[in-house]
N, C-alpha and C. Protein backbone atom coordinates (compact mmCIF):
# COMPACT_ATOMS: atom_id res chain seq x y z
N UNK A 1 -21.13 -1.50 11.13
CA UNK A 1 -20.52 -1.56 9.82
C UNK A 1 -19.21 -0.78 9.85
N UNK A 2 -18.06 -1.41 9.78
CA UNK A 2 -16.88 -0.50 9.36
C UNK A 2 -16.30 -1.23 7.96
N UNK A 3 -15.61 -0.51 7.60
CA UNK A 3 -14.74 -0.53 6.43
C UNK A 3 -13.27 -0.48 6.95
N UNK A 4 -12.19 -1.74 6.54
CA UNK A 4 -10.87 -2.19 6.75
C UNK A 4 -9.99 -2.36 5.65
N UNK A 5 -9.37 -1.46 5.59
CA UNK A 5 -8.14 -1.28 4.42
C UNK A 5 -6.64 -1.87 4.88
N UNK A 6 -6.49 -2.23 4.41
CA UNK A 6 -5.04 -3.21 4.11
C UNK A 6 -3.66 -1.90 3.63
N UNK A 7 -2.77 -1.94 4.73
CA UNK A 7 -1.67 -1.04 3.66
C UNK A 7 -0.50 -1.98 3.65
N UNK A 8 0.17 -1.21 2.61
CA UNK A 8 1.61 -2.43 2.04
C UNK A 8 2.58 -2.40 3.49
N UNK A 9 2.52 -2.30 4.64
CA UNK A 9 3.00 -2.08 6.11
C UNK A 9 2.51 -3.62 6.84
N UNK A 10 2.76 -4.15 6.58
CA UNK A 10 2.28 -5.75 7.13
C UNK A 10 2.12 -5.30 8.48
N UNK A 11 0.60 -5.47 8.42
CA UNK A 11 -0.40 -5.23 10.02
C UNK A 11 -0.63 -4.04 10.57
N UNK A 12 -0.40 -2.61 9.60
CA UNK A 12 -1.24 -1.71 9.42
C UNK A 12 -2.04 -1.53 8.88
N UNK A 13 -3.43 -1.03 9.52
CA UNK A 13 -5.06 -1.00 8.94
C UNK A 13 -5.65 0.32 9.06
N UNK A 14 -5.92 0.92 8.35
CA UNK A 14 -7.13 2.19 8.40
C UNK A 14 -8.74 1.49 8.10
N UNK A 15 -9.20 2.06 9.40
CA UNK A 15 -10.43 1.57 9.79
C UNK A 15 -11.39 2.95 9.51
N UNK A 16 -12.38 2.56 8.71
CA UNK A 16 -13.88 3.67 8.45
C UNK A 16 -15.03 3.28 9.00
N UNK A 17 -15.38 3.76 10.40
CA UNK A 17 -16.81 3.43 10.79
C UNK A 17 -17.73 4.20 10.00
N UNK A 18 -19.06 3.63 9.88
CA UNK A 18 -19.79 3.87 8.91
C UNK A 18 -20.38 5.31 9.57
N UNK A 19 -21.04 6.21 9.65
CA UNK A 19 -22.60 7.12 10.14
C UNK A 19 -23.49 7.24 9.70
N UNK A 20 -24.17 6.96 10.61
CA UNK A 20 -25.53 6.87 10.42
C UNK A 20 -26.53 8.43 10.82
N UNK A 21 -26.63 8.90 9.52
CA UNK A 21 -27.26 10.88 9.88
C UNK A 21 -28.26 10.56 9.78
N UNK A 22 -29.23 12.08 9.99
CA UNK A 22 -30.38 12.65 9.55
C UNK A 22 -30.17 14.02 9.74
N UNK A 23 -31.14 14.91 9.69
CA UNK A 23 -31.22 16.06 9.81
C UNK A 23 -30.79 16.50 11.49
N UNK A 24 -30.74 16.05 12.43
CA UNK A 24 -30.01 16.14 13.86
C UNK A 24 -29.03 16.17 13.65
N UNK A 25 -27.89 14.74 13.02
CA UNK A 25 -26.49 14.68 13.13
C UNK A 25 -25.93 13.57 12.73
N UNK A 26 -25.55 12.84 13.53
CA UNK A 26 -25.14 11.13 12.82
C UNK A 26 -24.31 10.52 14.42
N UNK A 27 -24.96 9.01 13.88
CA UNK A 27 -24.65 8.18 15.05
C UNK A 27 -23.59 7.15 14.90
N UNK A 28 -22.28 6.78 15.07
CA UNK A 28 -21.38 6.10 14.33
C UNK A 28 -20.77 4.98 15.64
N UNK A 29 -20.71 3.42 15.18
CA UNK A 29 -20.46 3.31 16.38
C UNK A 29 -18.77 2.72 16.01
N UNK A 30 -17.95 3.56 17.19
CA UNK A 30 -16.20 3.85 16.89
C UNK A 30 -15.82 2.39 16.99
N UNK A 31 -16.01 1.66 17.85
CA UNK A 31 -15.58 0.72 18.60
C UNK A 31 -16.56 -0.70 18.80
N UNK A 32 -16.26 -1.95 17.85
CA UNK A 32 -16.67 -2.93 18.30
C UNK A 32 -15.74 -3.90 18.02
N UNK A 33 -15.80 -4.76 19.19
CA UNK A 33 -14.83 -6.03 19.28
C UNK A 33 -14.33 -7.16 18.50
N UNK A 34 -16.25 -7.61 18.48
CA UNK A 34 -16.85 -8.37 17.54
C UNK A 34 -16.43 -8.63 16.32
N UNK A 35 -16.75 -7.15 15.62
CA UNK A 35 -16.47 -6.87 14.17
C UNK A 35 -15.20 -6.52 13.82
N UNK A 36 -14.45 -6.11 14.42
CA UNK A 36 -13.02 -5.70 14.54
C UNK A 36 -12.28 -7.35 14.52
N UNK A 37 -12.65 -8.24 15.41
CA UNK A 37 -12.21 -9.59 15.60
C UNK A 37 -12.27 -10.75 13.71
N UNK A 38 -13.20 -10.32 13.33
CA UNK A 38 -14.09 -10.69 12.25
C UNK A 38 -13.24 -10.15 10.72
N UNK A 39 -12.26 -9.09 11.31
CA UNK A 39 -11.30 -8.42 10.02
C UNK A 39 -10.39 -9.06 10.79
N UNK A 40 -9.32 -9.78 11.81
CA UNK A 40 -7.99 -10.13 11.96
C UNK A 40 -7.93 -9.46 13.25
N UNK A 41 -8.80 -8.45 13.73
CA UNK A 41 -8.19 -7.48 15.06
C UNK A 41 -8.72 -8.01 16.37
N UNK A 42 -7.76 -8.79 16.93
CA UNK A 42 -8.06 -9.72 18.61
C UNK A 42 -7.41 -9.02 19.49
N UNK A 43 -7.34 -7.96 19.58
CA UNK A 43 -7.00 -6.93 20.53
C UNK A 43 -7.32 -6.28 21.56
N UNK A 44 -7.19 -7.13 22.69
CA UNK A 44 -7.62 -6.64 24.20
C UNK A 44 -7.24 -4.79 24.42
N UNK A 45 -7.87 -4.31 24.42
CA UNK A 45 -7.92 -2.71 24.47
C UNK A 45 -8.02 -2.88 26.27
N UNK A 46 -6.99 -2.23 26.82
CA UNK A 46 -7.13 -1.85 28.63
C UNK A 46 -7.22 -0.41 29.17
N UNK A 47 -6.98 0.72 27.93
CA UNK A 47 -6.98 1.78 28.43
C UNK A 47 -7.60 2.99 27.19
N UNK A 48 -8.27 4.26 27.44
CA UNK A 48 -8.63 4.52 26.61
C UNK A 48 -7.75 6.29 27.27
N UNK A 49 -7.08 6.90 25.85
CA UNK A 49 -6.30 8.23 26.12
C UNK A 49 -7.46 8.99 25.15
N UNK A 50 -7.17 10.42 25.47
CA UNK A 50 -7.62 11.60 25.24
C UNK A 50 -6.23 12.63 24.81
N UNK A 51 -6.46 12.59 23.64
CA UNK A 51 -5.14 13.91 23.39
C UNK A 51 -5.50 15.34 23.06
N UNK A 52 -5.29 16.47 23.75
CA UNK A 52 -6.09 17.71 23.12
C UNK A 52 -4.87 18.46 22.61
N UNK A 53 -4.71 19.12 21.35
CA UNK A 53 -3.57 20.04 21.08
C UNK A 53 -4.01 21.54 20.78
N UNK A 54 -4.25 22.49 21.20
CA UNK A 54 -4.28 23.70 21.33
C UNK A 54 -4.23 24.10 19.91
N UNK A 55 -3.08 24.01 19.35
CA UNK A 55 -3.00 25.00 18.17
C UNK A 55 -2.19 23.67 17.38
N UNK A 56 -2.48 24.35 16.01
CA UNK A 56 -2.17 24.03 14.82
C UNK A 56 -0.55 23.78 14.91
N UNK A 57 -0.12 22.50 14.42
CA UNK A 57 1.59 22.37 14.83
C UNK A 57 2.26 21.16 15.56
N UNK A 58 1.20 21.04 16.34
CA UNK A 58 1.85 20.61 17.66
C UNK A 58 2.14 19.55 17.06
N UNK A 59 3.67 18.72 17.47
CA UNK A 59 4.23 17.16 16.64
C UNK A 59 4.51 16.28 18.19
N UNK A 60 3.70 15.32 18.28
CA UNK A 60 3.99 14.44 19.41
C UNK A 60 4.87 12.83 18.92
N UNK A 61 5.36 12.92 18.83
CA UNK A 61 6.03 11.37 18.58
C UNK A 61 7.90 11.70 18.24
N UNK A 62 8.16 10.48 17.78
CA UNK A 62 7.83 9.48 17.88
C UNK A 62 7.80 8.54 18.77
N UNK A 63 6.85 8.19 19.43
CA UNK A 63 6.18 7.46 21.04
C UNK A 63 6.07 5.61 20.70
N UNK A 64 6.52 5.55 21.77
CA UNK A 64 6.57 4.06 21.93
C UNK A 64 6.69 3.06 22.78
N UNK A 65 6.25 1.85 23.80
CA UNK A 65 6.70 1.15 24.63
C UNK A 65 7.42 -0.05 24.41
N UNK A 66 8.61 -0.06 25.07
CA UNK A 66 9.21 -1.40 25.11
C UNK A 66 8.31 -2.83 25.72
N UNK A 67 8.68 -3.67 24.79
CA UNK A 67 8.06 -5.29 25.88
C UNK A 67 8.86 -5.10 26.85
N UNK A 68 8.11 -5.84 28.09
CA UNK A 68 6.63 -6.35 27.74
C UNK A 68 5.59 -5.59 27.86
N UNK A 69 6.01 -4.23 27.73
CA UNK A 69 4.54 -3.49 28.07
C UNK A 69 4.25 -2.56 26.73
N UNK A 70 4.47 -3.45 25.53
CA UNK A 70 4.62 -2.44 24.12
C UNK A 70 3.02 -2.63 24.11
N UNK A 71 2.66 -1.59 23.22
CA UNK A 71 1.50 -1.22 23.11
C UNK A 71 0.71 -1.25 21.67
N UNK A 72 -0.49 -2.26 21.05
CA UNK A 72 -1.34 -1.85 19.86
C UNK A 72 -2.08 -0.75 20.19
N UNK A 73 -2.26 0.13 18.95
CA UNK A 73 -3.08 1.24 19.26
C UNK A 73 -4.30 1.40 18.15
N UNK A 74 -5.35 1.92 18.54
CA UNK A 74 -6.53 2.02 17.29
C UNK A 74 -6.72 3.74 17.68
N UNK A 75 -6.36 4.19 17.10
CA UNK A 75 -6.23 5.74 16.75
C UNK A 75 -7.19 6.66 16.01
N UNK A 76 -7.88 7.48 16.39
CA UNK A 76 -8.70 8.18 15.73
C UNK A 76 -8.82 9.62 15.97
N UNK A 77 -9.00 10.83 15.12
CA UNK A 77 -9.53 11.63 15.41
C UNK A 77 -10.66 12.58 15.94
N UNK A 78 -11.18 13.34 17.01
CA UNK A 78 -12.27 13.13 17.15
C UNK A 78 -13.07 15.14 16.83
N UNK A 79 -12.17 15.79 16.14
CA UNK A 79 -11.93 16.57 16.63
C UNK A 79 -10.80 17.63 16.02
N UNK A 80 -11.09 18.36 14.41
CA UNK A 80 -9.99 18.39 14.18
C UNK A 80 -9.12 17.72 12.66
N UNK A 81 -8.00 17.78 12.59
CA UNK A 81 -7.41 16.95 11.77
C UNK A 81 -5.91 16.97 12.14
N UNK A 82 -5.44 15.87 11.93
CA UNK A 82 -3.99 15.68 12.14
C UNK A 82 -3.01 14.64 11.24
N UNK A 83 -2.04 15.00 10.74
CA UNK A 83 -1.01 14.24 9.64
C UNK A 83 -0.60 13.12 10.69
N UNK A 84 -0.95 11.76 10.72
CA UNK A 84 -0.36 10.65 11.56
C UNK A 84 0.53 9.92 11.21
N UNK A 85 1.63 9.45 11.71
CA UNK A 85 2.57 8.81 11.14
C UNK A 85 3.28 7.48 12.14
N UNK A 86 3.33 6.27 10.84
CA UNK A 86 3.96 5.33 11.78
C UNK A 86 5.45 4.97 11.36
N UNK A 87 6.27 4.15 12.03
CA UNK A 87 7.70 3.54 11.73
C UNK A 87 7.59 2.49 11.82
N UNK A 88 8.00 1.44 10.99
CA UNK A 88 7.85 0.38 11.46
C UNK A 88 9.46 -0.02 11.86
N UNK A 89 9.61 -0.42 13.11
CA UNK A 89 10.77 -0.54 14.19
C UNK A 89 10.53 -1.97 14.76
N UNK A 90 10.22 -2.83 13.68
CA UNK A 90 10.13 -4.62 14.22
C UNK A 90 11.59 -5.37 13.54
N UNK A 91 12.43 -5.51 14.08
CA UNK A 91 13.69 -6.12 13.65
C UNK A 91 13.17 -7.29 13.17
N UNK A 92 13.56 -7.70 11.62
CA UNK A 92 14.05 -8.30 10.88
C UNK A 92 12.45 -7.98 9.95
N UNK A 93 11.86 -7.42 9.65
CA UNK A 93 10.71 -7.04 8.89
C UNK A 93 10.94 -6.37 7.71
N UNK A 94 10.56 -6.50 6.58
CA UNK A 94 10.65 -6.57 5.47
C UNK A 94 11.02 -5.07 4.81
N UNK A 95 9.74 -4.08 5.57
CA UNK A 95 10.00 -2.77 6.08
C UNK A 95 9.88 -2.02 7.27
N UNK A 96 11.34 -2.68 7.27
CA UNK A 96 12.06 -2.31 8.82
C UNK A 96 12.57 -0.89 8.32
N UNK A 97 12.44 -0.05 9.55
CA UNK A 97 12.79 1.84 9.20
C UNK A 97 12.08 2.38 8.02
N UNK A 98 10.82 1.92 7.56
CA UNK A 98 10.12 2.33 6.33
C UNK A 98 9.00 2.87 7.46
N UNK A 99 8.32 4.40 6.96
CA UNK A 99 7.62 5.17 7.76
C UNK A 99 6.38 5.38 6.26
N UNK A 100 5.27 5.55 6.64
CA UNK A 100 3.75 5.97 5.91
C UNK A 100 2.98 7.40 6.98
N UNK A 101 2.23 8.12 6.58
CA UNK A 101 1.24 8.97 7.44
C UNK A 101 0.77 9.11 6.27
N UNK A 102 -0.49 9.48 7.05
CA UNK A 102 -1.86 9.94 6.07
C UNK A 102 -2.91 10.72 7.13
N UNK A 103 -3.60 11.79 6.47
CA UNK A 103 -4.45 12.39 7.47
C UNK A 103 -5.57 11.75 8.42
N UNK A 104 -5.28 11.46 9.51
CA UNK A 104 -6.62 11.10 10.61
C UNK A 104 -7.50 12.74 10.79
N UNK A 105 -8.97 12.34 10.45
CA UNK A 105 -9.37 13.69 10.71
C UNK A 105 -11.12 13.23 10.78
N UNK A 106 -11.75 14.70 11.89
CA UNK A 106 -12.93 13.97 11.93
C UNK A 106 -14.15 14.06 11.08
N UNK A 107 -13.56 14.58 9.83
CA UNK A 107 -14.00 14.63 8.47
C UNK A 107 -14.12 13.57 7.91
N UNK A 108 -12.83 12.92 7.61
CA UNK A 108 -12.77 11.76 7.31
C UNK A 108 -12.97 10.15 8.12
N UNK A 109 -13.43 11.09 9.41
CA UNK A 109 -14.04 9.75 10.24
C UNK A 109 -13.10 8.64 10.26
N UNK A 110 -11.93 8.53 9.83
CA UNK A 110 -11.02 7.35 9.69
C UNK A 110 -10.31 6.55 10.89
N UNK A 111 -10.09 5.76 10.94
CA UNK A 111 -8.90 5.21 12.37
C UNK A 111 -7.48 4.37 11.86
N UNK A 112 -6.69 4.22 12.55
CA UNK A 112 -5.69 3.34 12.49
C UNK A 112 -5.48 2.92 13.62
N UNK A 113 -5.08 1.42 12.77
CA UNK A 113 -4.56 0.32 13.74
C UNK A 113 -3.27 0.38 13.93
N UNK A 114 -2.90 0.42 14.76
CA UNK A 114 -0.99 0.51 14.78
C UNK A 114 -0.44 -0.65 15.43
N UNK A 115 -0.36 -1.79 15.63
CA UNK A 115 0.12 -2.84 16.28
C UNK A 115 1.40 -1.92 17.13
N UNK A 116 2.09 -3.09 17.99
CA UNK A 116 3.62 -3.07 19.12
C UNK A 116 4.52 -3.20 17.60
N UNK A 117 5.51 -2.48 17.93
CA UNK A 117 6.49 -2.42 17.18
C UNK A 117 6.29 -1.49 15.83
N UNK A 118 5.56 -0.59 16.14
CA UNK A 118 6.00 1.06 15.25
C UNK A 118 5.94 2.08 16.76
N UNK A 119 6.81 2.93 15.65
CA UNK A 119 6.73 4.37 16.30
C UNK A 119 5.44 4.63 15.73
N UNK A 120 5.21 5.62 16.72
CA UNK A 120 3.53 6.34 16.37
C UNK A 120 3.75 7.80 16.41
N UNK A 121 3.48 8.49 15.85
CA UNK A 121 3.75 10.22 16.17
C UNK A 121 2.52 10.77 15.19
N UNK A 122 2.46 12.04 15.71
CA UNK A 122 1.61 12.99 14.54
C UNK A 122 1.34 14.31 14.98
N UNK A 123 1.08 14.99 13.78
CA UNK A 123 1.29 16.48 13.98
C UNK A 123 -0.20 17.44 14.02
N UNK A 124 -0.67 18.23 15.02
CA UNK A 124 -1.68 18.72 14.08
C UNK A 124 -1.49 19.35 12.93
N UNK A 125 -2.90 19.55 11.99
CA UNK A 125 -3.63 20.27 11.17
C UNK A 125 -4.23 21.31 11.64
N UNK A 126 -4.68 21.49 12.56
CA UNK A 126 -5.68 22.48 12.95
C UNK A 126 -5.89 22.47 14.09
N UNK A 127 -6.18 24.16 14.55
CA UNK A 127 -6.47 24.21 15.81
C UNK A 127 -7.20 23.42 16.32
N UNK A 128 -7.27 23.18 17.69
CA UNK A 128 -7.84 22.54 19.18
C UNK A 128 -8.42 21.14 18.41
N UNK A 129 -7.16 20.34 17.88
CA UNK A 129 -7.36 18.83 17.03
C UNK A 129 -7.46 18.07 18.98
N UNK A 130 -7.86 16.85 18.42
CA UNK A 130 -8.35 15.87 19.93
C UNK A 130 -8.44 14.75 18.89
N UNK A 131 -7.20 13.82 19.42
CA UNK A 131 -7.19 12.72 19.37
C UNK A 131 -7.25 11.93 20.17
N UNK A 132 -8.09 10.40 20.13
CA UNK A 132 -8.65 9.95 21.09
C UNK A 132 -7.97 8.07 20.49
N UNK A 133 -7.65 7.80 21.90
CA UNK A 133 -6.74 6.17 21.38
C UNK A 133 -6.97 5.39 22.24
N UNK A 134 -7.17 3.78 21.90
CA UNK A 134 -6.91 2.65 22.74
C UNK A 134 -6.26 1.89 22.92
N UNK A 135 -5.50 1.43 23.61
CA UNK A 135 -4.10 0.88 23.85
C UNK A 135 -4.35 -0.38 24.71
N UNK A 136 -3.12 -1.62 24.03
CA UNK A 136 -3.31 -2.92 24.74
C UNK A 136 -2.99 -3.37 25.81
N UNK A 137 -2.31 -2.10 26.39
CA UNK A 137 -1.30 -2.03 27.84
C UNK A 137 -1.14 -0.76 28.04
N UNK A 138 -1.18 -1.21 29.79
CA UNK A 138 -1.14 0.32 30.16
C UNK A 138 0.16 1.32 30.43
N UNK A 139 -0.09 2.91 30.60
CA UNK A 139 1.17 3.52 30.24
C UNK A 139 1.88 2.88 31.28
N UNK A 140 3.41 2.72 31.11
CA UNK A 140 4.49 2.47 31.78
C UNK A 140 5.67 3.34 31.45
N UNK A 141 6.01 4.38 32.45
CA UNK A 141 6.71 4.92 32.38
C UNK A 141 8.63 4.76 32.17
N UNK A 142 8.75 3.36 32.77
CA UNK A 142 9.58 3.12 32.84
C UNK A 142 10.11 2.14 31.17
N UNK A 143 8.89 2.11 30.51
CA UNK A 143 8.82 1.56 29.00
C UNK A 143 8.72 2.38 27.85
N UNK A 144 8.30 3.98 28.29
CA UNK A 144 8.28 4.59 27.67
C UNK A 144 9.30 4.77 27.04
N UNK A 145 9.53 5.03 25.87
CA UNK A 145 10.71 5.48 24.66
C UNK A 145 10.09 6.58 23.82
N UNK A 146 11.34 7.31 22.97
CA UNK A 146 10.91 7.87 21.92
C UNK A 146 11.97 7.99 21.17
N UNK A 147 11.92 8.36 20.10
CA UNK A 147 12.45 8.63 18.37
C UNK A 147 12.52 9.91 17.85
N UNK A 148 13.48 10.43 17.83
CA UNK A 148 13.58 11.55 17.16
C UNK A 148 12.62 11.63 15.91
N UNK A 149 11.47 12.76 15.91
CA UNK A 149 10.99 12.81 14.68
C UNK A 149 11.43 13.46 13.36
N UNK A 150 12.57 13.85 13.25
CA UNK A 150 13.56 14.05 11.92
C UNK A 150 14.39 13.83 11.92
N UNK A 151 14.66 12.29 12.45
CA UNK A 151 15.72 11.82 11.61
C UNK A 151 15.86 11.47 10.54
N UNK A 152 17.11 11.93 9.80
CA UNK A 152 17.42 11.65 8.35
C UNK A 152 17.21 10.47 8.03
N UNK A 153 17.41 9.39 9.00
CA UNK A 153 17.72 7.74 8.76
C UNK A 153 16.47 7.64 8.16
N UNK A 154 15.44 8.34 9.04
CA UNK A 154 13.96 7.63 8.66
C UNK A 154 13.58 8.14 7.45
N UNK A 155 13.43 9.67 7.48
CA UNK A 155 13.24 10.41 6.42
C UNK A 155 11.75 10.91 6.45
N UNK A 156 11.25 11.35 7.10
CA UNK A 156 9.44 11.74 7.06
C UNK A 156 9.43 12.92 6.52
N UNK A 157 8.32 13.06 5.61
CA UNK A 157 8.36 14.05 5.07
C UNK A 157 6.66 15.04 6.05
N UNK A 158 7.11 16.00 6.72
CA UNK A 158 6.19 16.17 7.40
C UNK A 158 5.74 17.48 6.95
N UNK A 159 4.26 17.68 6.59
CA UNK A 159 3.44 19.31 6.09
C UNK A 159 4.07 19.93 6.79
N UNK A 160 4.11 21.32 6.57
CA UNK A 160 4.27 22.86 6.99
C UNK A 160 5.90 22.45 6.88
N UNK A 161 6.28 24.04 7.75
CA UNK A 161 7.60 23.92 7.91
C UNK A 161 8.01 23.35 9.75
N UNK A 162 8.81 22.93 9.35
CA UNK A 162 9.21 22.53 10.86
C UNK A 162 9.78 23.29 11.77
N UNK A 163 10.19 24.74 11.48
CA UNK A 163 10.41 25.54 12.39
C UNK A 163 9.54 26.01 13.56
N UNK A 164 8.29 25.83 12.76
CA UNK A 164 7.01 26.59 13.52
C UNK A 164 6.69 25.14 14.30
N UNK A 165 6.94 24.00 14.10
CA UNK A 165 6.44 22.88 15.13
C UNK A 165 6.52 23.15 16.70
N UNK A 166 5.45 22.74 17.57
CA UNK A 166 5.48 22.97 18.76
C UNK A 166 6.17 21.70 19.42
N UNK A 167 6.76 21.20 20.19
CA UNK A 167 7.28 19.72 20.51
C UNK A 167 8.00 20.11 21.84
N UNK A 168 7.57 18.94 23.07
CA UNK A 168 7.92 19.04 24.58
C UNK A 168 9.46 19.14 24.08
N UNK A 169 9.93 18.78 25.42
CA UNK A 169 11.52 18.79 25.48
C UNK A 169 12.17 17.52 25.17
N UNK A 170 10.68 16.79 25.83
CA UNK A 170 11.51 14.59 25.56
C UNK A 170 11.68 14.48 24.37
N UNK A 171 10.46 15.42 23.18
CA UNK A 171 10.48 15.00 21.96
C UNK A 171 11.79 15.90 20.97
N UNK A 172 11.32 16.99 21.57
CA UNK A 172 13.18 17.54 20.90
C UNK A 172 14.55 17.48 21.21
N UNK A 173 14.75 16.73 22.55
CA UNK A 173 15.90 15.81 22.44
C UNK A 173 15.97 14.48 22.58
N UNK A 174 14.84 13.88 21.91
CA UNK A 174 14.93 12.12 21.83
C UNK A 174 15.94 11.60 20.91
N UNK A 175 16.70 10.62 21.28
CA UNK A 175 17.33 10.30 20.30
C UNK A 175 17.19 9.59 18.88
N UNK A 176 18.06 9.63 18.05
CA UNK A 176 17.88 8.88 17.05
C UNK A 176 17.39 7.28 16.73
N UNK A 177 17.28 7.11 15.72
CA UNK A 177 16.61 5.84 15.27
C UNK A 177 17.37 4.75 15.36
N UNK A 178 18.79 5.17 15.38
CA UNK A 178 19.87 4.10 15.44
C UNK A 178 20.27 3.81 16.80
N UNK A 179 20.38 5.11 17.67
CA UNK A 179 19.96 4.96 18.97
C UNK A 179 19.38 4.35 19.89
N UNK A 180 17.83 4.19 18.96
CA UNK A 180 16.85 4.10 20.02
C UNK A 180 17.22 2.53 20.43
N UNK A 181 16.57 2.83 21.89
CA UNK A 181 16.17 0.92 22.56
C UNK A 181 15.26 0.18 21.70
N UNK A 182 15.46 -1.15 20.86
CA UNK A 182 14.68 -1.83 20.57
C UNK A 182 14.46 -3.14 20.74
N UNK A 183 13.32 -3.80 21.33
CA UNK A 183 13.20 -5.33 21.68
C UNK A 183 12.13 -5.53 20.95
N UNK A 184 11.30 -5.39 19.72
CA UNK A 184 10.66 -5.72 18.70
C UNK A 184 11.38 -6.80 17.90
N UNK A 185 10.19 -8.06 17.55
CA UNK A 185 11.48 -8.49 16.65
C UNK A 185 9.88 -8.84 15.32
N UNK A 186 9.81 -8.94 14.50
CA UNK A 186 9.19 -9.45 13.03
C UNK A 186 8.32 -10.42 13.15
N UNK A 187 6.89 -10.30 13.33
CA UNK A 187 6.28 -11.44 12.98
C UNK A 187 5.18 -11.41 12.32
N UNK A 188 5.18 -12.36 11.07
CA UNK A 188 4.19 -11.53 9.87
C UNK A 188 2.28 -11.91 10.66
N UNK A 189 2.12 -10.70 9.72
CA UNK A 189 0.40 -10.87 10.66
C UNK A 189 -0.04 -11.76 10.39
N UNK A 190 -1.51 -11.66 10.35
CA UNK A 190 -2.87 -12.89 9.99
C UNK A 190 -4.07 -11.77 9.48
N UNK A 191 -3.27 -10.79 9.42
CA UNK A 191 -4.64 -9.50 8.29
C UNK A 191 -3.85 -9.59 6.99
């Protein structure tokens, strides 16, 4: 049993697997094909990541692969909580450079679907957060891109202050949004 929400982001989905408790704990199952296929989601998954962030802060994005090796992602927390955020970066789309986040956390048991053609980034909430993702292609380094995560163009409005953000070096000098490489182009879903 999951639960599939629709956002105004044509072919972004927040996904709620159900749990199943008792007095032990609860049994939830993250991942089925089947039922996922059955809401619009035909998404060959080839690789499964593990993200661990230490401390409260840490901002990874905005991450992304070029075609042909761009990447859908089903995103969840496992571990934690974290502010997630997408871009949508599909040329000629309705909201093209329009960005949404909302908390993934393992409170809220929630997931997102992120199709090829957004930026993906997110920040923790809380110490030793672990986010855990499946992707439709595997990493390619040479496809890898990223997005400055404050650029003005985009405009994200991200919790805390951003001084205290932790972020590698790719992510604090990635370039801008106008910058970036893009071979995305618009094609409306079937969710």
């Amino acid at each position: 049993m999951i639960e599939v929400k629709s956002h105004k982001i044509d072919g972004l989905l927040e996904i709620v697997p159900k749990q199943f408790g008792d007095h032990r704990g609860f049994f939830s199952e993250t991942f089925n094909a089947s039922r996922l296929a059955d809401r619009g989601i035909n998404t060959h998954f080839v690789q499964d990541n593990h993200s661990f962030s230490r401390d409260r802060w840490v901002l990874r994005g905005l991450h992304y692969q070029l075609p042909p090796i761009a990447q859908d992602k089903l995103v969840r927390v496992s571990r934690g909580a974290a502010y997630d955020v997408v871009v949508d970066f599909r040329q000629g789309s309705p909201t093209f450079g329009d960005w949404v986040g909302w908390e993934l956390s393992a409170k809220k048991w929630n997931q997102l679907f992120v199709p090829k053609g957004f930026l993906h980034g997110f920040l923790t909430l809380e110490n030793d957060t672990e986010l855990l993702y499946k992707v439709s292609a595997p990493y390619s380094a040479a496809h890898d891109r990223v997005v400055r995560f404050d650029d003005p163009k985009i405009g994200i409005q991200w919790p805390g202050d951003i001084g205290q953000f932790v972020l590698s070096e790719k992510d604090r000098n990635a370039p801008g949004f106008d910058q970036a490489e893009n071979g995305f182009i618009y094609e409306a879903s079937n969710q």
